[in-house]
Protein backbone atom coordinates (compact mmCIF):
# COMPACT_ATOMS: atom_id res chain seq x y z
CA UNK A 1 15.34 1.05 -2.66
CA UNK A 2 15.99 4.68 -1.85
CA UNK A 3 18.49 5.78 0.67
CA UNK A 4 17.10 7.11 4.14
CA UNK A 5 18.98 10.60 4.14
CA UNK A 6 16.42 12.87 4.77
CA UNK A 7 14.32 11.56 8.12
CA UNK A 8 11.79 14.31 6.89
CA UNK A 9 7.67 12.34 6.64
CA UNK A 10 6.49 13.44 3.57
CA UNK A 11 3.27 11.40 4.43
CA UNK A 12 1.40 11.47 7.71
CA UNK A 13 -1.27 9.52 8.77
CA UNK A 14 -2.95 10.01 12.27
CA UNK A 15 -5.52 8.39 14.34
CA UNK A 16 -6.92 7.32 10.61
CA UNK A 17 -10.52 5.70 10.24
CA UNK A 18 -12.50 4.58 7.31
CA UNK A 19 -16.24 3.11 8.48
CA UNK A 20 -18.78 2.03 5.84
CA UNK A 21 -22.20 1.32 7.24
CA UNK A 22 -23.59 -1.39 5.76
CA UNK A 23 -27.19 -2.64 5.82
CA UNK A 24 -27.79 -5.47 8.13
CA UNK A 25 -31.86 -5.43 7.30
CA UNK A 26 -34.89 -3.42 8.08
CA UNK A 27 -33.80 -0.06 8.33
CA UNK A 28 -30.29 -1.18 10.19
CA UNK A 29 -27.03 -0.19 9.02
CA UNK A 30 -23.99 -1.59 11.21
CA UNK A 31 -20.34 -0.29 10.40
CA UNK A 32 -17.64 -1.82 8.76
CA UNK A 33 -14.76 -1.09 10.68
CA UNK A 34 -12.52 -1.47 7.47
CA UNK A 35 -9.50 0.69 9.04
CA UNK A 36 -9.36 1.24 12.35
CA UNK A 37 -7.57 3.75 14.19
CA UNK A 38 -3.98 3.65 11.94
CA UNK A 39 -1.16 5.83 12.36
CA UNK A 40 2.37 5.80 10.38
CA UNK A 41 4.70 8.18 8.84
CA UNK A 42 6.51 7.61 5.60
CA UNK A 43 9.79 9.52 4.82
CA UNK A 44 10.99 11.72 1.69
CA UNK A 45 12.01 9.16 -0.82
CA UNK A 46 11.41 6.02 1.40
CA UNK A 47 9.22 2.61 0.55
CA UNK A 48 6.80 1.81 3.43
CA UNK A 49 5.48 -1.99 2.57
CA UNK A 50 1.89 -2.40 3.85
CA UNK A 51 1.09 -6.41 4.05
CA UNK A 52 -1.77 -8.82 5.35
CA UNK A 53 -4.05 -11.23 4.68
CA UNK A 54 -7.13 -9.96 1.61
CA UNK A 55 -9.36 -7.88 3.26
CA UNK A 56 -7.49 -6.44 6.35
CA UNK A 57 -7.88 -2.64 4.85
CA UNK A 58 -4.70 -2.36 3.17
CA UNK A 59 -6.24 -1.18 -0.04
CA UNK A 60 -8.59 1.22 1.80
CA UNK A 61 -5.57 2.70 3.75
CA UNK A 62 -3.97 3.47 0.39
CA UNK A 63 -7.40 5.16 -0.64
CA UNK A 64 -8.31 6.91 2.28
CA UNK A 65 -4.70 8.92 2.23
CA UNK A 66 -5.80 9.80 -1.04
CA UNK A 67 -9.10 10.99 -0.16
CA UNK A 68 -10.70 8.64 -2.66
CA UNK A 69 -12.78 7.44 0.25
CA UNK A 70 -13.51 10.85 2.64
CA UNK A 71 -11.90 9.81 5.87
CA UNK A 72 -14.72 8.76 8.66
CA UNK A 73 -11.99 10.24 11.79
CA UNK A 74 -8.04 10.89 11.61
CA UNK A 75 -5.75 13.09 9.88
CA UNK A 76 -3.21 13.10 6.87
CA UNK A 77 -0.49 15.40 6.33
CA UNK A 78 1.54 16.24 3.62
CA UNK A 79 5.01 17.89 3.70
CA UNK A 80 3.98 19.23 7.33
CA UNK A 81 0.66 20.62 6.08
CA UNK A 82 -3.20 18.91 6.79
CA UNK A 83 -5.00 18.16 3.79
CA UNK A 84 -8.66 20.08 5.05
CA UNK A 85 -9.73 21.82 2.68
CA UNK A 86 -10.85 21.26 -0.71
CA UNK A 87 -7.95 23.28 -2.34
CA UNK A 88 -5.28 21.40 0.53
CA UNK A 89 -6.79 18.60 -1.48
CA UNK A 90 -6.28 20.20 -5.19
CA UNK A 91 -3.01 20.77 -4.42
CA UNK A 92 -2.23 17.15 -2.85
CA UNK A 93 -4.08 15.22 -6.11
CA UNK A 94 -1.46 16.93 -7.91
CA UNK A 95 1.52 15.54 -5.90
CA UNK A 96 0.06 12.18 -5.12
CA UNK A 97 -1.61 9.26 -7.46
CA UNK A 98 -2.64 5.76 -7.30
CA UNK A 99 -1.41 2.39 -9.20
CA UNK A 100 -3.97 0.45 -9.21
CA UNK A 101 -4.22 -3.45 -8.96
CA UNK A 102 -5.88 -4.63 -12.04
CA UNK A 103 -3.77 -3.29 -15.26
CA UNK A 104 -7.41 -4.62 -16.88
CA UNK A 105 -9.99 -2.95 -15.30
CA UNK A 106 -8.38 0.49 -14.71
CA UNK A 107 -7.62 1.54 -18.11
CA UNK A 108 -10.82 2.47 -20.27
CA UNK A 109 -10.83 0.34 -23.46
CA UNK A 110 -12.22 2.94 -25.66
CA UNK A 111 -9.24 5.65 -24.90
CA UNK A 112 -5.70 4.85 -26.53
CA UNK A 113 -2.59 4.57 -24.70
CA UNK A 114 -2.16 8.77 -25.60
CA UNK A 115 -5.26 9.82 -24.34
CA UNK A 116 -5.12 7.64 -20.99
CA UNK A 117 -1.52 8.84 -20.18
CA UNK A 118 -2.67 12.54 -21.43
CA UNK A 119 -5.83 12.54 -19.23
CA UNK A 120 -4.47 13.88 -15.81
CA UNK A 121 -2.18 16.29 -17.89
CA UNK A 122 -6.03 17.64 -19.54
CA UNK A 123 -7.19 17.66 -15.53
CA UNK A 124 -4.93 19.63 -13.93
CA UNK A 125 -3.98 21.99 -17.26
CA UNK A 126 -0.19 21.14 -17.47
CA UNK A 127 0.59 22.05 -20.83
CA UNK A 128 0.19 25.10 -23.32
CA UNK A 129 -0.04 23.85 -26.76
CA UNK A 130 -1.00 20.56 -28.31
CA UNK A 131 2.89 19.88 -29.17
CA UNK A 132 3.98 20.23 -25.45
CA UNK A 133 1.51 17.70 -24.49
CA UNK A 134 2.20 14.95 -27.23
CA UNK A 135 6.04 15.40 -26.08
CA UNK A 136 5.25 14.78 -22.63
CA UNK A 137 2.95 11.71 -23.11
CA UNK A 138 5.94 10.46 -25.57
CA UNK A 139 8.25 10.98 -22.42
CA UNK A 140 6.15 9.21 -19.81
CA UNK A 141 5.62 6.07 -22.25
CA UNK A 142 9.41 5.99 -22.82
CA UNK A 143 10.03 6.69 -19.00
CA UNK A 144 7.97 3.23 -18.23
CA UNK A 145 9.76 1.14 -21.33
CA UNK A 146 6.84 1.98 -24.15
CA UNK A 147 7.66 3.73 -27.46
CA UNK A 148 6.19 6.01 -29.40
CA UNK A 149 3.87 3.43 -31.68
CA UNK A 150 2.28 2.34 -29.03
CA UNK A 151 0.12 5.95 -28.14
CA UNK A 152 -2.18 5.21 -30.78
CA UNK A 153 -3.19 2.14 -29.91
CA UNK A 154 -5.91 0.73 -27.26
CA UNK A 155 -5.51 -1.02 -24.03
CA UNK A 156 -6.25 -4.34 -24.98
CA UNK A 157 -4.04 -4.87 -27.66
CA UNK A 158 -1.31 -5.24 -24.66
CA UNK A 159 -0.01 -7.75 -22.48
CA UNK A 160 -0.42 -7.53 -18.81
CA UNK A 161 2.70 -6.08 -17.78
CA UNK A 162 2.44 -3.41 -20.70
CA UNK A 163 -1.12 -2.29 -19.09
CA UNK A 164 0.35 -1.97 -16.28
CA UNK A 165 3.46 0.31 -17.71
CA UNK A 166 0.83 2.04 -19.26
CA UNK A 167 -1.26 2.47 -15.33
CA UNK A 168 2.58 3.45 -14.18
CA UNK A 169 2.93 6.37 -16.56
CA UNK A 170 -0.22 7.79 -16.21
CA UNK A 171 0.41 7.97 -12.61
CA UNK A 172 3.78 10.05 -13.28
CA UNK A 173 1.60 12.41 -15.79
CA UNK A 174 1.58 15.01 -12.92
CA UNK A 175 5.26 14.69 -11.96
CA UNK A 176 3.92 13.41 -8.56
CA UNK A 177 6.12 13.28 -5.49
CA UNK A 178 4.04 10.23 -3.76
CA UNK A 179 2.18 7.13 -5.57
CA UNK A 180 0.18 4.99 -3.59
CA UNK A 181 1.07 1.49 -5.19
CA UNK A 182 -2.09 -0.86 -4.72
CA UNK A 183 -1.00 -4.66 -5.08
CA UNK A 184 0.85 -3.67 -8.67
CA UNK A 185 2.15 -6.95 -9.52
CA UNK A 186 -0.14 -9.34 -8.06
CA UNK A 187 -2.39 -9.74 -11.54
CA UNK A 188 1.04 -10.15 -13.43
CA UNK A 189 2.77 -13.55 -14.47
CA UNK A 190 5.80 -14.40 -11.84
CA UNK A 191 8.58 -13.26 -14.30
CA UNK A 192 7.23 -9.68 -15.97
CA UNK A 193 6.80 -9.08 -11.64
CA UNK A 194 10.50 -8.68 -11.23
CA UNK A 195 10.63 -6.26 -14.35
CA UNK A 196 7.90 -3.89 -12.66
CA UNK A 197 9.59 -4.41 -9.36
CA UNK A 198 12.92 -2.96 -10.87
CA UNK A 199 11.25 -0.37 -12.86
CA UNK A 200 9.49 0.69 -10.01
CA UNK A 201 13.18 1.00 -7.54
CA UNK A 202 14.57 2.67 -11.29
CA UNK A 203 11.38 5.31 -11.11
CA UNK A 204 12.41 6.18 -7.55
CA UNK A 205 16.00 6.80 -7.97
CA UNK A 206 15.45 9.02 -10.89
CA UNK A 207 12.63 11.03 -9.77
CA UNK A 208 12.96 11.19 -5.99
CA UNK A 209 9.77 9.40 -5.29
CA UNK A 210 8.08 8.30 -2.19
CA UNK A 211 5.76 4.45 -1.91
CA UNK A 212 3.15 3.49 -0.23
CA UNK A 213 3.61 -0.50 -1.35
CA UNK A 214 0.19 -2.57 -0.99
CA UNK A 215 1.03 -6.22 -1.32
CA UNK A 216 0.43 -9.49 0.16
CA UNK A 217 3.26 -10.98 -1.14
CA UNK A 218 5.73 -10.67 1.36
CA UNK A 219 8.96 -11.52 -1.39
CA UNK A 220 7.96 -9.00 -3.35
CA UNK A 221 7.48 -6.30 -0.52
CA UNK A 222 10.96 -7.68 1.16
CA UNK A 223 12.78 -6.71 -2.12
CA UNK A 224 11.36 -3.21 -2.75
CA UNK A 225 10.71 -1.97 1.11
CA UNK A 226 12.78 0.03 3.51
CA UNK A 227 10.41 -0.53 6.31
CA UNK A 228 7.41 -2.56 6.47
CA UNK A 229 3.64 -2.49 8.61
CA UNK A 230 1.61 -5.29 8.89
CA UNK A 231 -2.17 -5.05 9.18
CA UNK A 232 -5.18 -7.44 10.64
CA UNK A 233 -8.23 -6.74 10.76
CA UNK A 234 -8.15 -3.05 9.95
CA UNK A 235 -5.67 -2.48 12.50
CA UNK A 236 -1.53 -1.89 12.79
CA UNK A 237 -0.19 -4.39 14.30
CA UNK A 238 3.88 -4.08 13.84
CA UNK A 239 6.12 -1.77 11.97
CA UNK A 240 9.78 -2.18 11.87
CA UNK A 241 12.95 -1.90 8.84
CA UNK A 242 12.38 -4.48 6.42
CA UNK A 243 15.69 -6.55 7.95
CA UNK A 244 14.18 -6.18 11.29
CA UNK A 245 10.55 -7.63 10.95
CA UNK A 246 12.33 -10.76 8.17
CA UNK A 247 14.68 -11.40 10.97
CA UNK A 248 13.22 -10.48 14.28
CA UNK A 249 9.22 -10.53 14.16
CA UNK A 250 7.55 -9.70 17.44
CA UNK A 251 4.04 -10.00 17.08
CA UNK A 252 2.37 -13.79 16.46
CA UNK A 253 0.65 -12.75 13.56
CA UNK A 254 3.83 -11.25 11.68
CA UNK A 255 5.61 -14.47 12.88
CA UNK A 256 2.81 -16.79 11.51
CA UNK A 257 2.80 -14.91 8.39
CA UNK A 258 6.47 -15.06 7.76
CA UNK A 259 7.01 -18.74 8.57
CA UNK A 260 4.59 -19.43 5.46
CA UNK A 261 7.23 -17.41 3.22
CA UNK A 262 9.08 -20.07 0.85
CA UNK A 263 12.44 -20.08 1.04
CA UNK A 264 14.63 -21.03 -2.07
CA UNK A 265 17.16 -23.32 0.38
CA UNK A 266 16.05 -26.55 0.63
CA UNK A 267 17.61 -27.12 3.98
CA UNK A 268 16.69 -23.64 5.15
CA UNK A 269 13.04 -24.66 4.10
CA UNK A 270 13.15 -27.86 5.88
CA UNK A 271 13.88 -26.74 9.14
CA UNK A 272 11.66 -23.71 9.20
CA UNK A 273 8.85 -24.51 11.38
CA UNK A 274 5.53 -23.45 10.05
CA UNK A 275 3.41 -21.84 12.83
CA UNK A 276 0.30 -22.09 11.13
CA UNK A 277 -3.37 -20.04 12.23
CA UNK A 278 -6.06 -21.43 13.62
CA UNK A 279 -9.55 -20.49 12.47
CA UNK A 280 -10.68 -18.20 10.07
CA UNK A 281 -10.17 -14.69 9.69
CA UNK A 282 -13.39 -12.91 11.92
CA UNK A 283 -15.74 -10.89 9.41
CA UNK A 284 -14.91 -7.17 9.94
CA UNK A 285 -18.74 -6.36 10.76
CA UNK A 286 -18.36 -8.63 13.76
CA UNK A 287 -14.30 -8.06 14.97
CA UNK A 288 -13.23 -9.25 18.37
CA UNK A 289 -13.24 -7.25 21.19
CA UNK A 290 -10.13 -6.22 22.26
CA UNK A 291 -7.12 -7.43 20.47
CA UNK A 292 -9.03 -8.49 17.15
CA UNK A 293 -6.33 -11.19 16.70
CA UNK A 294 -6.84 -13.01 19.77
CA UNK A 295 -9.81 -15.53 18.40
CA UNK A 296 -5.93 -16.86 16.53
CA UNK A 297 -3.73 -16.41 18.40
CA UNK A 298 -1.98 -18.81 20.73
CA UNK A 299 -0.68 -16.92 23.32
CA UNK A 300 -4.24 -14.98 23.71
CA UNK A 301 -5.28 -14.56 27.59
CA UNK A 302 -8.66 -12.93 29.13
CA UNK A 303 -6.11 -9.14 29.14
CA UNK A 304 -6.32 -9.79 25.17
CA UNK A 305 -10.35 -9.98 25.26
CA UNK A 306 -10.43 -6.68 27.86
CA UNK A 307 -8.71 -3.94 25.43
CA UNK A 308 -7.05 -3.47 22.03
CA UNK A 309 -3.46 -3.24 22.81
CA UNK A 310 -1.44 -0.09 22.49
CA UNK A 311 0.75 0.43 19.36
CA UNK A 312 3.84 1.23 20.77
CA UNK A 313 8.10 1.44 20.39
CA UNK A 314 9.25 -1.50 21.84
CA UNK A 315 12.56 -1.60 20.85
CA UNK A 316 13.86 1.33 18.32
CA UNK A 317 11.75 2.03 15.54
CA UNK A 318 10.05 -1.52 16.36
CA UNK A 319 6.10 -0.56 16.80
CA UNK A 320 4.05 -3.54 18.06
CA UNK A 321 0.18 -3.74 19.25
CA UNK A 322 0.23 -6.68 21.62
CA UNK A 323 -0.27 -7.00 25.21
CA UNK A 324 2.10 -9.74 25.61
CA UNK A 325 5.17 -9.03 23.15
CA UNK A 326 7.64 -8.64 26.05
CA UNK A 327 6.95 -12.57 27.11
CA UNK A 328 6.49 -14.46 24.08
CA UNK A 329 9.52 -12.84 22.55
């Protein structure tokens, strides 16, 4: 975990929304409100862990920033500068990448390890001669634990965790200063997770970089994270230090998830009280008015149906979206 001592953002996000209509029949498209109104800040060579439940828009937050999806409203900003145009963007692609989830499906299975980890280097032109660029895809693989026999082979002649070394250094091709890391560990067996996990705090040290951490394992974001957010619903609902939201959550759906968080004491374990959700998570095409929590949440009142509550500083650097925080807590 990097060390907070420049409180410069490197990323901004403002006022960000992704929409996809869908078709709902004859002619009718409806919008899926897949991220809705998000705003955070991530500092130089901090980890911001972005958890909730499978299909609260965590991935497409990740996405969006990258302009993989074009943004339907909002803003991002990188090193105080908007990414508008399509040279802002150019100039972004080559200072922030993507892990992706699935160290199976994101490598092609007809390029070899060399000419996966070479392609962004081809992209963006960063070499001069042949030489130069079979040195650097020799350095990457040995930055991310690979050797040198392993360029010439394929994809699927690796394990899981070695796809996903390989995913790792073709993300650092471009020397990037920001990596969006999309659920990175959750296709990989319990024990190669903590390797990645430690190679990924290693990466940072070395090269200065900045995370955006997708995960729904809340462990694994606790161990890597200096601050966390949690989403519902395509919304922000609390953002705090790691410490803080583990030790002090505010909002019932951050408390609800974190009660469900084994714990390796026994005794600890048995007298945790499990606040466990009602219901099922509401379809995205059809949210809740208001606070889109509400339909689960216990302390919901008529206020909650009325109007989405702001996401504000309720205590310092603690941001919370919930109309009744100050009572329940």
């Amino acid at each position: 975990m990097a060390e907070q001592n420049e409180k410069k953002p490197l990323v901004e996000v403002k006022g960000l929304k992704e929409y996809f209509d869908i078709n709902t029949g004859f002619l009718r498209t409806r919008p899926l409100k897949a991220v809705d109104d998000v705003s955070f800040s991530i500092n130089k060579g901090e980890t911001l862990g972005l958890v909730g439940e499978s299909g609260c828009g965590k991935t497409t937050v990740g996405r969006t920033i990258l302009h993989l999806y074009k943004p339907t409203a909002g803003e991002v900003w990188y090193d105080g500068k908007e990414i508008k145009t399509k040279q802002d963007l150019q100039e972004f692609r080559k200072k922030a990448t993507m892990v992706f989830q699935d160290p199976y499906s994101s490598l092609n299975p007809r390029m070899t390890v060399s000419d996966i980890v070479g392609e962004p280097l081809d992209v963006h032109h960063l070499y001069k001669t042949k030489q130069e660029r079979q040195d650097r895809i020799l350095e990457l693989l040995s930055l991310v634990g690979l050797n040198s026999e392993h360029a010439s082979r394929y994809a699927h002649e690796f394990s899981g965790g070695q796809r996903q070394r390989i995913g790792i250094a073709r993300a650092l091709a471009v020397n990037p200063e920001f990596i969006v890391c999309d659920e990175p560990v959750s296709a990989l067996d319990v024990s190669i997770q903590a390797q990645v996990i430690n190679m990924f705090d290693d990466l940072q040290e070395r090269l200065g970089l900045t995370y955006l951490f997708i995960a729904h394992d809340l462990l694994v974001v606790r161990h890597i994270s200096d601050r966390i957010a949690v989403m519902y619903l395509g919304k922000m609902v609390e953002l705090a230090d790691a410490g803080e939201i583990y030790d002090h959550p505010l909002h019932p759906y951050s408390q609800s998830l974190l009660s469900a968080v084994p714990l390796p004491d026994p005794k600890a374990a048995r007298a945790n009280k499990r606040i466990a959700l009602t219901g099922d998570i509401p379809s995205p095409l059809h949210a809740p008015s208001g606070c889109p929590f509400r339909t689960r949440c216990r302390y919901a009142t008529e206020a909650c149906a009325q109007s989405m509550p702001p996401f504000e500083e309720v205590e310092k650097g603690h941001f919370v979206a919930c109309h009744r925080v100050k009572e329940i807590n």
